[in-house]
C-alpha atoms as a PDB file:
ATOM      1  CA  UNK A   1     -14.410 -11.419 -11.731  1.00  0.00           C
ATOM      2  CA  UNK A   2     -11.638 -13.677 -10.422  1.00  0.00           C
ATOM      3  CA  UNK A   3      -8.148 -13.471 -11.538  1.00  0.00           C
ATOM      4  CA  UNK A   4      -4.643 -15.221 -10.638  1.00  0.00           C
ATOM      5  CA  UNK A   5      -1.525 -12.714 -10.749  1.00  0.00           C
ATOM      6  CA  UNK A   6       1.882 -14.006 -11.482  1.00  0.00           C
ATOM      7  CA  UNK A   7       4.611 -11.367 -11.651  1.00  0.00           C
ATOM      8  CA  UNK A   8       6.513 -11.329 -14.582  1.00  0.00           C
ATOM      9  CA  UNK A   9      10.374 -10.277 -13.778  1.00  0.00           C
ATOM     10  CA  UNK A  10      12.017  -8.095 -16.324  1.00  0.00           C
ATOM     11  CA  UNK A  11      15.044 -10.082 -17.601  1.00  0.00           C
ATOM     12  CA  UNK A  12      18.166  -9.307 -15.338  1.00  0.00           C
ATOM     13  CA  UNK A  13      20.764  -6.698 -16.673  1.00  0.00           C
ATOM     14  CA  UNK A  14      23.974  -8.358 -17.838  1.00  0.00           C
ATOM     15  CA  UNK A  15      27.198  -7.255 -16.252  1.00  0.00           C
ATOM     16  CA  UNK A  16      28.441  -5.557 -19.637  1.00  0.00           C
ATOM     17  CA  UNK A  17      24.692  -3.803 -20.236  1.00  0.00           C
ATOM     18  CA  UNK A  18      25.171  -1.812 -17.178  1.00  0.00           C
ATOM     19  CA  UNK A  19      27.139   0.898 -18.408  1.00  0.00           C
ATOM     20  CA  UNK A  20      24.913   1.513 -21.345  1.00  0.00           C
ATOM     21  CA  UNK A  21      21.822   1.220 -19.042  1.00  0.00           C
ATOM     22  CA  UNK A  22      23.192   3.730 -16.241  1.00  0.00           C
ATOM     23  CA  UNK A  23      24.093   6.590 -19.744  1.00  0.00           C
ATOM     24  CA  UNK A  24      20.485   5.525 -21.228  1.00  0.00           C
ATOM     25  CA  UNK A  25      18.718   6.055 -17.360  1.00  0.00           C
ATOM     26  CA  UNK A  26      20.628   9.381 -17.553  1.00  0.00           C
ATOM     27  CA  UNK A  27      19.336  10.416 -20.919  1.00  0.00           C
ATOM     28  CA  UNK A  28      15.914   9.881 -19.491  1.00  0.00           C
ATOM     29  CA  UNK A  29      16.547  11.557 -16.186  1.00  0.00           C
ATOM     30  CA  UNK A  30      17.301  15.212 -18.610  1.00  0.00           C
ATOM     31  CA  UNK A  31      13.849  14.577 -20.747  1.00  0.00           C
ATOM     32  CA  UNK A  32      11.992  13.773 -17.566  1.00  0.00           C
ATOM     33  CA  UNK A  33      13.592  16.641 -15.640  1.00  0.00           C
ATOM     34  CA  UNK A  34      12.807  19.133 -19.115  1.00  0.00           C
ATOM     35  CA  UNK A  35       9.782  18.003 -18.973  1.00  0.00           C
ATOM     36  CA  UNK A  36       8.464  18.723 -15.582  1.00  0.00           C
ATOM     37  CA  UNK A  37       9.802  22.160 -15.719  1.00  0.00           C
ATOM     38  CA  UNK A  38       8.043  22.547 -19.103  1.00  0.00           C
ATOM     39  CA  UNK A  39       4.922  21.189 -17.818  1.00  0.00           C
ATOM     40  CA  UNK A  40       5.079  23.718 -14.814  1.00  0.00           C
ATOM     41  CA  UNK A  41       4.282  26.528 -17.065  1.00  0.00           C
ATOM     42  CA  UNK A  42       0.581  24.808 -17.155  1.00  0.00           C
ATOM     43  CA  UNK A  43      -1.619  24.197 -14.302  1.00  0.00           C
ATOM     44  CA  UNK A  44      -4.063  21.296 -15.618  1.00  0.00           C
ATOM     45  CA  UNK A  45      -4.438  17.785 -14.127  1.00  0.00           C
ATOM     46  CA  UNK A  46      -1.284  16.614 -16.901  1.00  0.00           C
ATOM     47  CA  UNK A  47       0.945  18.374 -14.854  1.00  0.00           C
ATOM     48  CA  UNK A  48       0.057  17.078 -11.829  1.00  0.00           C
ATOM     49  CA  UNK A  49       0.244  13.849 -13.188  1.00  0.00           C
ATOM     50  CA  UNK A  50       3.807  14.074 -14.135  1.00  0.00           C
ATOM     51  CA  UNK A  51       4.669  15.500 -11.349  1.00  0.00           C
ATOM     52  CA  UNK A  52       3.005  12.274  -9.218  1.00  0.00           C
ATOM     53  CA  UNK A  53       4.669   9.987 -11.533  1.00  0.00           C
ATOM     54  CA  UNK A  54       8.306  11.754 -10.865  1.00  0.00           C
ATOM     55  CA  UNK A  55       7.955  11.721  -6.691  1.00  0.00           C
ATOM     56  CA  UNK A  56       6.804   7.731  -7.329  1.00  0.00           C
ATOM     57  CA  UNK A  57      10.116   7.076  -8.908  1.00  0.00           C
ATOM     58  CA  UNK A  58      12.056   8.631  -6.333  1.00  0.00           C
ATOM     59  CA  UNK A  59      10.144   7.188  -3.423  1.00  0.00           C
ATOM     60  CA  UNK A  60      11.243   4.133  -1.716  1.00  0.00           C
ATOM     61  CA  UNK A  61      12.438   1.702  -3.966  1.00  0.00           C
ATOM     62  CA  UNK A  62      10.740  -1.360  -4.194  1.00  0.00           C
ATOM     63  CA  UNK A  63      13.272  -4.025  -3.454  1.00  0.00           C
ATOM     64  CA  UNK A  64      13.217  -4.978   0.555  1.00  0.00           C
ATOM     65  CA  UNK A  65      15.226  -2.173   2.901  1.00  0.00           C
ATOM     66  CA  UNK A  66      16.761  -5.355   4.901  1.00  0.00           C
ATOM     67  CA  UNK A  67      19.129  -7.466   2.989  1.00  0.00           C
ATOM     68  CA  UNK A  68      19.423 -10.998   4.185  1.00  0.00           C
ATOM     69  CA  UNK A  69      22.608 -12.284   4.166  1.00  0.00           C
ATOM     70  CA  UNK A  70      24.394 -16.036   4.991  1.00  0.00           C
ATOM     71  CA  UNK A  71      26.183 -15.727   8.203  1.00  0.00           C
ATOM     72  CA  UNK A  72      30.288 -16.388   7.274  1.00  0.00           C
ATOM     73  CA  UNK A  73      32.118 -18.237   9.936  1.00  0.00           C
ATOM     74  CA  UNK A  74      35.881 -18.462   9.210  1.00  0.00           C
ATOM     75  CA  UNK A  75      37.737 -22.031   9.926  1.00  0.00           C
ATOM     76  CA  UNK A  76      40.908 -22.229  11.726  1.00  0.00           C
ATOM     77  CA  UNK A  77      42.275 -23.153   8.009  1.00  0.00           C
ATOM     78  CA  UNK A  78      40.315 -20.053   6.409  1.00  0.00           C
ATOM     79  CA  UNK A  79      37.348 -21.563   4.864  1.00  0.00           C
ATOM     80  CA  UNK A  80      34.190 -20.019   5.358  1.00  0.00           C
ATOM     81  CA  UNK A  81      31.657 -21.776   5.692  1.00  0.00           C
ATOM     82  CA  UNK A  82      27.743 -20.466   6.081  1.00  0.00           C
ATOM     83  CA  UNK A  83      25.630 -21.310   9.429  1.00  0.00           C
ATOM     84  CA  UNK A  84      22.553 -19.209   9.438  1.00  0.00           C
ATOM     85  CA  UNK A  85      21.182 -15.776   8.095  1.00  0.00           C
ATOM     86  CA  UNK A  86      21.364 -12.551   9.561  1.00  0.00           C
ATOM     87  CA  UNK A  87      19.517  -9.570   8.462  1.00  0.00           C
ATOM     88  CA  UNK A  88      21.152  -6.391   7.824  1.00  0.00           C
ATOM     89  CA  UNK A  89      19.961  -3.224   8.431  1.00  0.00           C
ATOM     90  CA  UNK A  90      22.769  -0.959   9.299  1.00  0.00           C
ATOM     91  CA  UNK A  91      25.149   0.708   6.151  1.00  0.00           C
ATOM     92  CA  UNK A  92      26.112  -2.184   4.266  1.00  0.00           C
ATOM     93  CA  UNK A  93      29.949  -2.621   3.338  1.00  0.00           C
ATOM     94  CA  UNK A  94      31.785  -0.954   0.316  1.00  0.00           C
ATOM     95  CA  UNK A  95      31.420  -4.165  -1.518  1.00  0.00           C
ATOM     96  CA  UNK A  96      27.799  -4.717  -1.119  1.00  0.00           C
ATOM     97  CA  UNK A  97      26.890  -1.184  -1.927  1.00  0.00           C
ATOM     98  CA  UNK A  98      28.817  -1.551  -5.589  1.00  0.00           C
ATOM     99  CA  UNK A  99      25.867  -4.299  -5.865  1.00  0.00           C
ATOM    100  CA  UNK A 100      23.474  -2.212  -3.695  1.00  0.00           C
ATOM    101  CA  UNK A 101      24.283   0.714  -6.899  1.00  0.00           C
ATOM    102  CA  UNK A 102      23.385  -1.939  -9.751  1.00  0.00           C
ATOM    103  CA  UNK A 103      20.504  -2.640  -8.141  1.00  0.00           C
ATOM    104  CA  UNK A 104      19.567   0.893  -7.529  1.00  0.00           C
ATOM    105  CA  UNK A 105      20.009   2.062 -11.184  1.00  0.00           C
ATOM    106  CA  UNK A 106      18.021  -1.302 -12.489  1.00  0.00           C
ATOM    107  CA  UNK A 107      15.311   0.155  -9.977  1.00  0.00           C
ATOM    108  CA  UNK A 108      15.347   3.162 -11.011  1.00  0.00           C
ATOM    109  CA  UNK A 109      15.483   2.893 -14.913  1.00  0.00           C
ATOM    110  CA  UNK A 110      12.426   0.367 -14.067  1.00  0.00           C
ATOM    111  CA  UNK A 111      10.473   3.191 -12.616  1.00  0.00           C
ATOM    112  CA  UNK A 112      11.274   5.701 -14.802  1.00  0.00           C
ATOM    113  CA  UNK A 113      11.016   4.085 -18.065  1.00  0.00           C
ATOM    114  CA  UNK A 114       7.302   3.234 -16.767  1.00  0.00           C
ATOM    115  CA  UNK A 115       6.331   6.816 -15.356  1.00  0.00           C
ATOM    116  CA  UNK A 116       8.108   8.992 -17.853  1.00  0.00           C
ATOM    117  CA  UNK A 117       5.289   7.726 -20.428  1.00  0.00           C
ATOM    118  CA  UNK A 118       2.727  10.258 -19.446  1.00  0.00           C
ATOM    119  CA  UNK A 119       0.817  12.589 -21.772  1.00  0.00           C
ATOM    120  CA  UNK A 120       1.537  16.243 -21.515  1.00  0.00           C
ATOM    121  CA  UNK A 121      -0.340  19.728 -20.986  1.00  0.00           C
ATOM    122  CA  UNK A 122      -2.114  20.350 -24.249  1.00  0.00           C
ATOM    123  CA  UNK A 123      -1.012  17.223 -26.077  1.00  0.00           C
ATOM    124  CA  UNK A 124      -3.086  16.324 -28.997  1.00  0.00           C
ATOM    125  CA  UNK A 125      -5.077  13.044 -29.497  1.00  0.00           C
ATOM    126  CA  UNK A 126      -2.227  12.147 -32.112  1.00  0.00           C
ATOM    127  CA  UNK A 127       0.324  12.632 -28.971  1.00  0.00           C
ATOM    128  CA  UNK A 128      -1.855  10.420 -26.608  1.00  0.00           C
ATOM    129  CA  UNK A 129      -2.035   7.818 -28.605  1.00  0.00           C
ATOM    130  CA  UNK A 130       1.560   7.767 -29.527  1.00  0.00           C
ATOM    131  CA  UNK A 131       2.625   8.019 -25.386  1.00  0.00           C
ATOM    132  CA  UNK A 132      -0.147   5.273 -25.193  1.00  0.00           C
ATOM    133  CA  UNK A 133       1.369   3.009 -27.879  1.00  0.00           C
ATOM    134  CA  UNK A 134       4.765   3.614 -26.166  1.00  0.00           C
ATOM    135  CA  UNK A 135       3.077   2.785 -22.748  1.00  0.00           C
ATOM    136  CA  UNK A 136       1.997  -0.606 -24.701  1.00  0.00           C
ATOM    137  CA  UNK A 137       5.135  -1.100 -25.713  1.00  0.00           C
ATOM    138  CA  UNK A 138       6.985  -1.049 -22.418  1.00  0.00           C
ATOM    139  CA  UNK A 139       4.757  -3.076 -20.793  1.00  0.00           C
ATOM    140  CA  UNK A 140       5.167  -6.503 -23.608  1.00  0.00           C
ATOM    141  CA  UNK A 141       8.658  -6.107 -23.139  1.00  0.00           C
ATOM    142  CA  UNK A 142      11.146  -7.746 -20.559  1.00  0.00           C
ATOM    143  CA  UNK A 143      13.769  -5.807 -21.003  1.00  0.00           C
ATOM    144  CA  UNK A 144      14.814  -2.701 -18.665  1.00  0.00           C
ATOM    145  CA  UNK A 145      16.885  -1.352 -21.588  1.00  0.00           C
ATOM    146  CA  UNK A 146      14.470  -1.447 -24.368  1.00  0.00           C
ATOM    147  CA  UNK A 147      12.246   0.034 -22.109  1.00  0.00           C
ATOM    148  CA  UNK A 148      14.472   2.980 -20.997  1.00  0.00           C
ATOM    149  CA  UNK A 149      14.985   3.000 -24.976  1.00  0.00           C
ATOM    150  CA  UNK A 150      10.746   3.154 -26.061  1.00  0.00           C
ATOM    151  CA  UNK A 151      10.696   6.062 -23.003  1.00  0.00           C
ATOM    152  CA  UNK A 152      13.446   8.071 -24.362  1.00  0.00           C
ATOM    153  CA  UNK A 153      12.322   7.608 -27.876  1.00  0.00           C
ATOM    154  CA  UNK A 154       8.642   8.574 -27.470  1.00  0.00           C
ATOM    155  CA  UNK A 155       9.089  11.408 -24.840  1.00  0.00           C
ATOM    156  CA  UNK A 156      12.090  13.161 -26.188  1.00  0.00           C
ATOM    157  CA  UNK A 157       9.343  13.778 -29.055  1.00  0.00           C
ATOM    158  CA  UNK A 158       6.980  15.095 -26.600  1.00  0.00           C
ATOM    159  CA  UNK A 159       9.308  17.096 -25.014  1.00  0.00           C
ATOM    160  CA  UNK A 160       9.993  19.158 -28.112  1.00  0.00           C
ATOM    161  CA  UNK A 161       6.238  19.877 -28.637  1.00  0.00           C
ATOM    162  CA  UNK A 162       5.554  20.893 -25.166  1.00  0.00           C
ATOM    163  CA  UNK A 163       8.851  23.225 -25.698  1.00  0.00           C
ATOM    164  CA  UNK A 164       7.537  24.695 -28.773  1.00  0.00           C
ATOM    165  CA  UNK A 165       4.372  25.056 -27.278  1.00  0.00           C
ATOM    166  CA  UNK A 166       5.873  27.357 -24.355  1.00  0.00           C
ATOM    167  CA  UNK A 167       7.635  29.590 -26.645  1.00  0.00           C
ATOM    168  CA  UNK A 168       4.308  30.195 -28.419  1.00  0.00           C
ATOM    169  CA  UNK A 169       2.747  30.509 -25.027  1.00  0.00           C
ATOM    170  CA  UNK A 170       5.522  33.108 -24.177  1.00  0.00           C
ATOM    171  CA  UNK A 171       5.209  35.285 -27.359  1.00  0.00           C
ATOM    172  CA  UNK A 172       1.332  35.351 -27.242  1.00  0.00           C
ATOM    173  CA  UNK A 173       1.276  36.283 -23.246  1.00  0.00           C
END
């Protein structure tokens, strides 16, 4: 089989999105967090798929580590004016890194809102398929947000089963 790829960008976060992205990414970052430490309580190949998933998001991101940037020369009557790129690789500026930051949270809630979708120690076949539907879900869209949104939605569920089933756990052992 033979295929041709094209990537699909997400559509870019709006200026006035980015709050509400950055408290939704949070959100996510307390289920995913609750739910490794729930999932630790069971050693089966779930949890080690979680816990895979989680060390994916936080490796390096995905966007290039050297920025390229025009090279600024100043005229005598304060113009700038560009000549020719330079590549950065030292600790950008304060006012790149406030971009640098946007970037980093769109990054992130990309990553997360993929890799929180996984199924959990002792999930049922009705949990799979919903994570699975909510995996379907997140990939059709192009939206960061909605995706952050479908992750939140579907594994704050899962989250209070796999809670629920380790007080049961507790009481019976």
């Amino acid at each position: 089989m033979k295929a041709t790829v094209f990537p699909m960008p997400d559509a870019p976060v709006v200026q006035r999105d980015e709050p509400e992205l950055a408290k939704q990414l949070e959100v996510l970052k307390d289920i995913a967090r609750d739910i490794q430490n729930l999932a630790s309580k069971f050693r089966c190949d779930e949890t080690a798929a979680i816990q895979q998933a989680m060390r994916w998001v936080y490796s390096s991101g995905l966007l290039p580590s050297v920025l390229r940037l025009p090279l600024v020369t100043i005229n005598e009557g304060g113009s700038g004016t560009s000549t020719s790129d330079r590549c950065i690789s030292s600790p950008p500026s304060a006012a790149l890194r406030e971009t640098e930051d946007e970037e980093d949270t769109v990054e992130m809630a990309s990553r997360l809102s993929f890799a929180a979708l996984q199924w959990l120690p002792q999930c049922s076949y009705d949990d799979r398929m919903t994570v699975l539907r909510g995996r379907v879900l997140a990939m059709e869209t192009f939206s960061v947000m909605d995706r952050v949104r479908i992750a939140c939605e579907v594994m704050s569920v899962q989250r209070d089963k796999l809670a629920a089933k380790c007080a049961l756990a507790s009481l019976q052992g």
